[in-house]
Protein backbone atom coordinates (compact mmCIF):
# COMPACT_ATOMS: atom_id res chain seq x y z
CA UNK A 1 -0.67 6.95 16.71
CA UNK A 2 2.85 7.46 14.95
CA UNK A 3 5.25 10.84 16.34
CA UNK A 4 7.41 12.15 13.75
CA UNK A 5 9.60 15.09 14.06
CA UNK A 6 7.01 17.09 12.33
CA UNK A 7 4.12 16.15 14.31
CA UNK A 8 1.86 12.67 14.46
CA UNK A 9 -0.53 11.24 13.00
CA UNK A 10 -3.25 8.76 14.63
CA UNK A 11 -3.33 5.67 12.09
CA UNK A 12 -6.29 3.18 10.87
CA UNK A 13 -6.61 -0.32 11.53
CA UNK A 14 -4.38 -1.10 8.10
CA UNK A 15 -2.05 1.31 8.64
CA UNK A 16 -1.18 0.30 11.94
CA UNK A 17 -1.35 -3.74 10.15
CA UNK A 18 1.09 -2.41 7.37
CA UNK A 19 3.88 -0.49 10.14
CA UNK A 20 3.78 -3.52 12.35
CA UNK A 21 5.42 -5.36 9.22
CA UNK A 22 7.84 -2.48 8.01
CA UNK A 23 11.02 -3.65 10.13
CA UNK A 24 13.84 -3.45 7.52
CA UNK A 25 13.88 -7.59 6.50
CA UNK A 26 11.07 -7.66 4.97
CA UNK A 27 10.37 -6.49 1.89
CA UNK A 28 6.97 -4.92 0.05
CA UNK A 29 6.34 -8.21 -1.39
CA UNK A 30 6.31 -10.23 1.79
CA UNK A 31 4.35 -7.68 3.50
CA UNK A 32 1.53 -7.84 0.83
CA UNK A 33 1.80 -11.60 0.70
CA UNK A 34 1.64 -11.43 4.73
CA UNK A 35 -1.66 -9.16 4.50
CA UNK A 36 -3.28 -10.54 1.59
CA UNK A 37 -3.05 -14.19 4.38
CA UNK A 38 -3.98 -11.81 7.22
CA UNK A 39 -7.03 -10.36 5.75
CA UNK A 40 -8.19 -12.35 2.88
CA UNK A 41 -11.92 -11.11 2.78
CA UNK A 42 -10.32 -8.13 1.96
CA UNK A 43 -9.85 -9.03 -1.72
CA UNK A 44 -6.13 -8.42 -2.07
CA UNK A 45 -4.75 -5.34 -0.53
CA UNK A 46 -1.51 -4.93 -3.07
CA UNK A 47 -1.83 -1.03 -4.12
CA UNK A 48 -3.00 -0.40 -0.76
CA UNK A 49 -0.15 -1.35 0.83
CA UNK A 50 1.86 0.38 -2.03
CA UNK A 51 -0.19 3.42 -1.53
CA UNK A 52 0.37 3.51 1.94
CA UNK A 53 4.47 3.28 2.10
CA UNK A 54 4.50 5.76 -0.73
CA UNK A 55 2.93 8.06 2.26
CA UNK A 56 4.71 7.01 4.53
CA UNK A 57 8.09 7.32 2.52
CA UNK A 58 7.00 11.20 2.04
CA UNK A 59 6.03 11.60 5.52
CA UNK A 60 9.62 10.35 6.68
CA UNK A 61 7.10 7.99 8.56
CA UNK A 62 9.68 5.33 7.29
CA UNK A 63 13.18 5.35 5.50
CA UNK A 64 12.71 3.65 2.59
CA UNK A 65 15.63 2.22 0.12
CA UNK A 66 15.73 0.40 -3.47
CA UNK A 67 16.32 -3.70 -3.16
CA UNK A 68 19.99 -4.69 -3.22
C-alpha cells in the first residue's frame, strides 16, 4: 500500500520490488540490473520497470529527475 496526497494505492508484488529500490542513489539501470538478478525466471523485466516509474513519476508516487 503507498499514501499519496491524493489518495493510495495498494501495490503488486513488483511494484512493491521496484519502490523498495527507488531511494535516490540508484539509478533505473541498477534497479533493472538488481531485478533482472532478483527474479531471473522472469525473463528480463527492463520496460516493466520503465513502465512502472513512468506511473509512478505521474502519480507523484516518486520525484523523479534527469541523470547529472
Amino acid at each position: 500500500m503507498i499514501l499519496y496526497p491524493e489518495g493510495m494505492a495498494k501495490l503488486n508484488e513488483t511494484a512493491a520490488a521496484i519502490l523498495e529500490l527507488v531511494d535516490g542513489r540508484r539509478d533505473v539501470a541498477a534497479i533493472i540490473a538488481m531485478l533482472n538478478e532478483r527474479f531471473p525466471e522472469a525473463g528480463g523485466v527492463d520496460d516493466d520497470v520503465i513502465e512502472f516509474l513512468q506511473i509512478a513519476c505521474q502519480q507523484k508516487w516518486i520525484t523523479c529527475r534527469e541523470p547529472e
